[in-house]
N, C-alpha and C. Protein backbone atom coordinates (compact mmCIF):
# COMPACT_ATOMS: atom_id res chain seq x y z
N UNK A 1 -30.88 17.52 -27.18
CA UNK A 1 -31.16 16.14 -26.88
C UNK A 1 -29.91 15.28 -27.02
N UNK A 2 -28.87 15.21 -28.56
CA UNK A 2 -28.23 14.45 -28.34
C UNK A 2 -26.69 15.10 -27.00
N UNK A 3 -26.73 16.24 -26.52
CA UNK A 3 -25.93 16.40 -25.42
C UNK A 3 -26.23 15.86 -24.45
N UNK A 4 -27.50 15.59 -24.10
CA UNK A 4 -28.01 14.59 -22.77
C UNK A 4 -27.23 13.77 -22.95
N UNK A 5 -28.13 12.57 -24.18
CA UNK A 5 -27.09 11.58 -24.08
C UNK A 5 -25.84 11.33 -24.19
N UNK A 6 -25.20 12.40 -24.29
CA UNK A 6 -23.49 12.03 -24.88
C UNK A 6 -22.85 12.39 -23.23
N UNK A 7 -23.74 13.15 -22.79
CA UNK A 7 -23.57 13.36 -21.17
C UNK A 7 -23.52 11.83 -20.49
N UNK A 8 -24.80 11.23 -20.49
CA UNK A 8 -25.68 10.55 -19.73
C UNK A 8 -24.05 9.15 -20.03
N UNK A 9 -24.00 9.10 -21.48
CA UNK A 9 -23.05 7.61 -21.76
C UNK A 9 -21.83 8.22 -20.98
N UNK A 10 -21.18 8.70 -21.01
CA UNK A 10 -19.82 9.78 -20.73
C UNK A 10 -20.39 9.01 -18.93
N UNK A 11 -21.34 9.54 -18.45
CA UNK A 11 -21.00 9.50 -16.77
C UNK A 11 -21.09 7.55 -16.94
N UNK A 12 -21.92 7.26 -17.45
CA UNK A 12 -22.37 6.18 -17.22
C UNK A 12 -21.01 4.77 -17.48
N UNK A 13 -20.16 5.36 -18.75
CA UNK A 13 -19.10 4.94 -19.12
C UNK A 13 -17.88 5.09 -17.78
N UNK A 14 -17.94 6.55 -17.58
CA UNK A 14 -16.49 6.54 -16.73
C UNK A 14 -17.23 5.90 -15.30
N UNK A 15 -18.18 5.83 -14.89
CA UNK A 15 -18.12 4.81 -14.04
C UNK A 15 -18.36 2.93 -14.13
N UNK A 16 -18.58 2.48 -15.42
CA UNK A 16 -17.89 1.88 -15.22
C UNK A 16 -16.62 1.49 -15.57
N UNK A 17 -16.07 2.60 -16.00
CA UNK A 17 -14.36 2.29 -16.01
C UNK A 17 -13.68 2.51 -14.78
N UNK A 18 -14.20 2.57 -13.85
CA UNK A 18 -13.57 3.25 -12.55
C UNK A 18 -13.85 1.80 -11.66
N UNK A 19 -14.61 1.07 -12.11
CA UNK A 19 -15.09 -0.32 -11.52
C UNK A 19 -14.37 -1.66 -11.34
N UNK A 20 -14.30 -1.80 -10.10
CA UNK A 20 -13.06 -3.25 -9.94
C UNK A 20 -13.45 -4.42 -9.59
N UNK A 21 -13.29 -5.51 -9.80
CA UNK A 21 -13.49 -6.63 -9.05
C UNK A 21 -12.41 -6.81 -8.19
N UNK A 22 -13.21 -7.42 -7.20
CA UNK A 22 -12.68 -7.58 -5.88
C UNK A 22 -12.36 -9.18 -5.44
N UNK A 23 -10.91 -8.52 -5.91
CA UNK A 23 -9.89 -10.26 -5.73
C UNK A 23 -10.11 -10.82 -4.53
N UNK A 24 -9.97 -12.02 -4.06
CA UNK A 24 -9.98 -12.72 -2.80
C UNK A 24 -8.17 -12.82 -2.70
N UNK A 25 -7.83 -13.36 -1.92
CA UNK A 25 -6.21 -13.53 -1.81
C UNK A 25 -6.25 -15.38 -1.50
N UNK A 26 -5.33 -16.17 -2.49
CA UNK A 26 -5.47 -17.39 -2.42
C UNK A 26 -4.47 -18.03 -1.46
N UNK A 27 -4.89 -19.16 -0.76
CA UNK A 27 -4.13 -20.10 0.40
C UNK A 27 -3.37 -20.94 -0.26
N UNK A 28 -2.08 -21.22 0.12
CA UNK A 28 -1.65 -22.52 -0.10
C UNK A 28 -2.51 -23.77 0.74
N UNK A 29 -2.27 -25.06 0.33
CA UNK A 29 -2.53 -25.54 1.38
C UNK A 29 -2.35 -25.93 2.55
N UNK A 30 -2.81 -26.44 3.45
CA UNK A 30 -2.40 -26.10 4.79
C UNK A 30 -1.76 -27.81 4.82
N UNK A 31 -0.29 -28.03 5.06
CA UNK A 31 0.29 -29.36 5.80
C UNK A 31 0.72 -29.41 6.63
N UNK A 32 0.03 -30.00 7.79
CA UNK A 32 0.22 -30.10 8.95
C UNK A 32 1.01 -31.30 9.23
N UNK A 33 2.57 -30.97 9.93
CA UNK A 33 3.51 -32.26 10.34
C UNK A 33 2.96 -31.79 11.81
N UNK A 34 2.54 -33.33 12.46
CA UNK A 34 1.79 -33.63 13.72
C UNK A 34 3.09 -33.80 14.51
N UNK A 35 4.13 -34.98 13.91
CA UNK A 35 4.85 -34.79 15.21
C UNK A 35 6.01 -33.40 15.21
N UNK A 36 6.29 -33.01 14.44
CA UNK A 36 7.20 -32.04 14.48
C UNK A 36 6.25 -30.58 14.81
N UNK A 37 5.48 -30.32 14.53
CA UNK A 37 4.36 -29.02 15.00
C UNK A 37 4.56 -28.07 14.32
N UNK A 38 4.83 -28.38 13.03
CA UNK A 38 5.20 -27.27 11.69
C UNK A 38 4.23 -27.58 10.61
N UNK A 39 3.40 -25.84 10.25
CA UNK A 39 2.86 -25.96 9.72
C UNK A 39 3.37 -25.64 8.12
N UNK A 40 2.97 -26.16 6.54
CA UNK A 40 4.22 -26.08 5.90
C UNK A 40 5.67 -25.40 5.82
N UNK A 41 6.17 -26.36 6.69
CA UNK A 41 7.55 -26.22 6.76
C UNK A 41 8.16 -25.28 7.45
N UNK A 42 7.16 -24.22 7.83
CA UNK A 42 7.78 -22.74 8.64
C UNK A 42 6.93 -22.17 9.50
N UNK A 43 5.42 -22.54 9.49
CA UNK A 43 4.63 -21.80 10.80
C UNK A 43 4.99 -23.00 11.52
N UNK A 44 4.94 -22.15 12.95
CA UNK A 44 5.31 -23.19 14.46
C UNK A 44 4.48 -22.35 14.86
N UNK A 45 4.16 -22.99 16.14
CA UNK A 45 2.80 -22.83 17.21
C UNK A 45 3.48 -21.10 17.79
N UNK A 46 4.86 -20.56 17.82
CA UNK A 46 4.86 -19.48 18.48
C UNK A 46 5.42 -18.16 17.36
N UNK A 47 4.86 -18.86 16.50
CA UNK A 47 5.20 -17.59 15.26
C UNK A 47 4.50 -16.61 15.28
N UNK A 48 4.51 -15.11 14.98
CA UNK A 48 3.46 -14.27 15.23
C UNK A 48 2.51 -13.97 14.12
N UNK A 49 1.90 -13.04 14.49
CA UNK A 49 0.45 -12.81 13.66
C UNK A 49 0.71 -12.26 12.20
N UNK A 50 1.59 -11.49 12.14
CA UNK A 50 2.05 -10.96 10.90
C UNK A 50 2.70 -11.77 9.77
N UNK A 51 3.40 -12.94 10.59
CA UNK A 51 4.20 -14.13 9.81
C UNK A 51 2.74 -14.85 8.99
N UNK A 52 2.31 -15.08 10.25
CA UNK A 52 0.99 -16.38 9.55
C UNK A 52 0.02 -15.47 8.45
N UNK A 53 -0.10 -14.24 8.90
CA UNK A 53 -0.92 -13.71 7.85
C UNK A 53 -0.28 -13.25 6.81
N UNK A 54 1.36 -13.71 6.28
CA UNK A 54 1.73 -13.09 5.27
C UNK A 54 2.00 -14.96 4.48
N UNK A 55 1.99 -16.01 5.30
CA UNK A 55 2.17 -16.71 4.91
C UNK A 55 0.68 -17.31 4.29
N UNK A 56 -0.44 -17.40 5.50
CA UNK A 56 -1.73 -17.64 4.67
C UNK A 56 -3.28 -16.01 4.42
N UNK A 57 -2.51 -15.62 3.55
CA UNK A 57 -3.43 -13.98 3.89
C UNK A 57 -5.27 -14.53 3.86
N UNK A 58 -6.00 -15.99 3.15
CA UNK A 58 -6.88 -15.97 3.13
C UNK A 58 -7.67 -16.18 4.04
N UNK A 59 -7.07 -15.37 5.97
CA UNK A 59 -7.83 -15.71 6.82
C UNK A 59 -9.00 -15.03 7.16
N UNK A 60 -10.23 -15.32 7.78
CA UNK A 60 -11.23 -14.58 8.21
C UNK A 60 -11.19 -13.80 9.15
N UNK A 61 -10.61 -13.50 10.17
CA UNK A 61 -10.51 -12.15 10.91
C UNK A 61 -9.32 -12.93 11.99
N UNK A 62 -9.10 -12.34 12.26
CA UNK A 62 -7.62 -12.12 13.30
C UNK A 62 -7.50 -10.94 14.54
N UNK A 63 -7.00 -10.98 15.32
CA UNK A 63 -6.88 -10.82 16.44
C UNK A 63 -5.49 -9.63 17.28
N UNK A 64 -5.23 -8.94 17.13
CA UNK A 64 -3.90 -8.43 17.18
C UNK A 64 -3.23 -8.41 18.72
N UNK A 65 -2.13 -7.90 18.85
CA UNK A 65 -1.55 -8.65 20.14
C UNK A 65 -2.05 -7.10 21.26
N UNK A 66 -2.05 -7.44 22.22
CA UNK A 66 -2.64 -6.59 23.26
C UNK A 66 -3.98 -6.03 23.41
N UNK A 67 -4.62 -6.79 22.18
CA UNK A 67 -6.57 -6.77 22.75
C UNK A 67 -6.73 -7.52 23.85
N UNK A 68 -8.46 -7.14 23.88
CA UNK A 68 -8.60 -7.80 25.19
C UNK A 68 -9.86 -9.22 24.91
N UNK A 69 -9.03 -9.96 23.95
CA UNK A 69 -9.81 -10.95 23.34
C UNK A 69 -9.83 -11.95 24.38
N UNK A 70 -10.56 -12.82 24.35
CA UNK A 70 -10.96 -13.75 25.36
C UNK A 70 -9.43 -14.69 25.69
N UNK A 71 -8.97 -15.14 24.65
CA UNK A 71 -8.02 -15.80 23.80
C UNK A 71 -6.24 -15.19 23.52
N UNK A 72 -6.39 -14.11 23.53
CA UNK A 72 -5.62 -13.60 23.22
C UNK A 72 -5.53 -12.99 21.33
N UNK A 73 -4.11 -12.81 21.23
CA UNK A 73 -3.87 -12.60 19.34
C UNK A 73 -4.07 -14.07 18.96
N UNK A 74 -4.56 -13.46 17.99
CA UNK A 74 -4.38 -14.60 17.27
C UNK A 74 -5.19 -14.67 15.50
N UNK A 75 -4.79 -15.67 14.81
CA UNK A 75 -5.17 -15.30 13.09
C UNK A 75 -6.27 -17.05 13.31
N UNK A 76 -7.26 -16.22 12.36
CA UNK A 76 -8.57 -17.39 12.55
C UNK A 76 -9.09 -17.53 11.07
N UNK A 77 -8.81 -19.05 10.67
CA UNK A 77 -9.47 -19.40 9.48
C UNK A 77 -10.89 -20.77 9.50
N UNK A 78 -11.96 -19.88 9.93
CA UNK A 78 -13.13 -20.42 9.90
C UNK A 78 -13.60 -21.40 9.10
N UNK A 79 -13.44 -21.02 7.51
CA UNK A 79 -13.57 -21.91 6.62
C UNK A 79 -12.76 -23.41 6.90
N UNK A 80 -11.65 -22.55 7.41
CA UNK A 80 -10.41 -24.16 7.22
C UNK A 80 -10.95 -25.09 8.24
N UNK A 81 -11.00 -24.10 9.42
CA UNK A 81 -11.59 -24.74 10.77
C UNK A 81 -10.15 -25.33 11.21
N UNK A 82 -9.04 -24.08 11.26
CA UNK A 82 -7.85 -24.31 11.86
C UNK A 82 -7.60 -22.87 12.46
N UNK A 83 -7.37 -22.48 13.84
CA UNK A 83 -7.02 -21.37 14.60
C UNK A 83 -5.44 -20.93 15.12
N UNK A 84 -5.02 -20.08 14.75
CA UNK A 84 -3.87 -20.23 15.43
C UNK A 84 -3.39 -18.76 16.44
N UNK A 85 -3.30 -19.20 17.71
CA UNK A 85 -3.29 -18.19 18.85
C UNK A 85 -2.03 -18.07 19.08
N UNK A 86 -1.69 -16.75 19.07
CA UNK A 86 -0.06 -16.64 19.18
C UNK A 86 0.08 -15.98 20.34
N UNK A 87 -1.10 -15.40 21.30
CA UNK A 87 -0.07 -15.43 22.75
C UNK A 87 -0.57 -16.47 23.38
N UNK A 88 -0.69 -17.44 23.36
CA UNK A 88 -0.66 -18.59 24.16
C UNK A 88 -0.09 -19.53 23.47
N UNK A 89 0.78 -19.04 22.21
CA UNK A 89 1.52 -20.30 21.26
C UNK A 89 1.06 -21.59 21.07
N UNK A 90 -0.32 -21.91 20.68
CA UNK A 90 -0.79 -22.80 20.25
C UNK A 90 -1.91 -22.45 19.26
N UNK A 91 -1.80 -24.03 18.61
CA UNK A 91 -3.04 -24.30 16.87
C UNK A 91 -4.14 -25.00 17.06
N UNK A 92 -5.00 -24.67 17.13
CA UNK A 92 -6.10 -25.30 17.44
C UNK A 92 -6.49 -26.12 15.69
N UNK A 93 -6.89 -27.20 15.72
CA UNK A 93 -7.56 -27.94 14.55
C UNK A 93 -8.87 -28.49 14.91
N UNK A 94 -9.98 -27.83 14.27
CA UNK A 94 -11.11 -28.71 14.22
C UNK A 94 -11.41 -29.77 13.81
N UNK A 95 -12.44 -30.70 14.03
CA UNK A 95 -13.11 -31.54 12.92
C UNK A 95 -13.23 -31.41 11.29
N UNK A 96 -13.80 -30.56 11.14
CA UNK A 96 -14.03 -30.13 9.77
C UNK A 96 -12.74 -29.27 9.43
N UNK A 97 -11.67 -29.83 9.34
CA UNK A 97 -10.18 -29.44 9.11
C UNK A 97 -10.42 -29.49 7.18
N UNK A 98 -9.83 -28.61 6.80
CA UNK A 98 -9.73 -28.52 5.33
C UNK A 98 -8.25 -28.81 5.09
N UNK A 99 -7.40 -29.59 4.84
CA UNK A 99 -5.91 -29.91 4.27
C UNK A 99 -5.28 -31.23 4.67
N UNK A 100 -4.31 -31.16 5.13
CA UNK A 100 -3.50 -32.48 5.23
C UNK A 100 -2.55 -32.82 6.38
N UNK A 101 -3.16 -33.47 6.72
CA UNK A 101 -2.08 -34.14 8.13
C UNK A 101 -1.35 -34.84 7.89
N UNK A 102 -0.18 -34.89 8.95
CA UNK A 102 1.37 -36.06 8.56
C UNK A 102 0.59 -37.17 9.15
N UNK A 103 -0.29 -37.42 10.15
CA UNK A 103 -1.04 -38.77 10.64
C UNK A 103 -2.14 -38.52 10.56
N UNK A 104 -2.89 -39.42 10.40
CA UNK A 104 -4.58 -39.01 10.28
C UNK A 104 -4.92 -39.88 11.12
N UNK A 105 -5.25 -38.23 12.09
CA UNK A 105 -5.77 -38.34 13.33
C UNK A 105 -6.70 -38.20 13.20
N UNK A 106 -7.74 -37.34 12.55
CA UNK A 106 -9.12 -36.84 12.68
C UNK A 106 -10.12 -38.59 12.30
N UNK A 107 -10.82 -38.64 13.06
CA UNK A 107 -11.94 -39.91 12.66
C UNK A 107 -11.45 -41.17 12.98
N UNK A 108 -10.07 -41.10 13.01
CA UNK A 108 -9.59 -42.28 13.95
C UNK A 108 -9.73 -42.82 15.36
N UNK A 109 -10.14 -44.21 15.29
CA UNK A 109 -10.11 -44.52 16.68
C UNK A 109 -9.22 -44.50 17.67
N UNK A 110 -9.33 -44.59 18.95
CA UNK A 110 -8.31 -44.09 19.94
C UNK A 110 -7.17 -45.26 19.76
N UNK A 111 -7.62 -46.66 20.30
CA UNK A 111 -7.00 -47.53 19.74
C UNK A 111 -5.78 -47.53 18.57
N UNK A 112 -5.75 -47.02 18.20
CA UNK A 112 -5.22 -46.96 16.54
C UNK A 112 -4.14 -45.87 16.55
N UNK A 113 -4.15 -44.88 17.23
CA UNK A 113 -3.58 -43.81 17.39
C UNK A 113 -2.72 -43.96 18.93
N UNK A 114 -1.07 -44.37 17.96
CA UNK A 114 0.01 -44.01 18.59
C UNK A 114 1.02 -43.11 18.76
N UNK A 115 1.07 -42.33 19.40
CA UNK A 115 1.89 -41.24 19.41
C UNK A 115 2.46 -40.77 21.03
N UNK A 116 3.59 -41.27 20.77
CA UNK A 116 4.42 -40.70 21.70
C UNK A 116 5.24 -39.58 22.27
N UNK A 117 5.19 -38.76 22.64
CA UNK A 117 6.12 -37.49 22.61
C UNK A 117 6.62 -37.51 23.85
């Protein structure tokens, strides 16, 4: 009897010593300069997929170059509700944008919003 249990703790122990929690990988935040088109300080609209995902790894699925995605490559952060497509070298920003803009554009009236390029 007591070999059962010295069995039973023994398996029951080494698994959970064999047991991990499962890290998330954390974002900086995202600052977006509007007129210059840099995202902190070093993503630009034609940087590739490997850059942005080493710069923000907490994205939700991504896209690699020569699928046959609607869109093309590209790295997609759902939560943020900011996209960025790298064969067509552009960033898409939603509404529900999570970070910080150099102008705050989002919710502003048209009126109000000058920008020249």
């Amino acid at each position: 009897m007591q070999k059962i249990i010295t069995v039973l703790s023994a398996i029951f122990l080494f698994t959970a010593a064999s047991a991990q929690l499962k890290t998330t990988p954390i974002c900086p935040a995202f600052n977006v300069d509007i007129l210059d088109g840099i995202i902190n300080g070093t993503i630009v609209p034609n940087s590739t997929v490997g850059q942005i995902k080493t710069k923000f790894p907490c994205f939700t699925s991504f896209e690699e170059e020569g699928t046959s995605a609607k869109c093309g490559a590209g790295v997609f952060y759902k939560d943020k509700d900011i996209y960025f497509y790298t064969t067509r070298d552009y960033i898409e920003i939603g509404p529900a944008f999570k970070g910080k803009l150099s102008l705050p554009l989002m919710g502003a009236p048209r009126n109000r919003v000058d920008i020249v390029l």
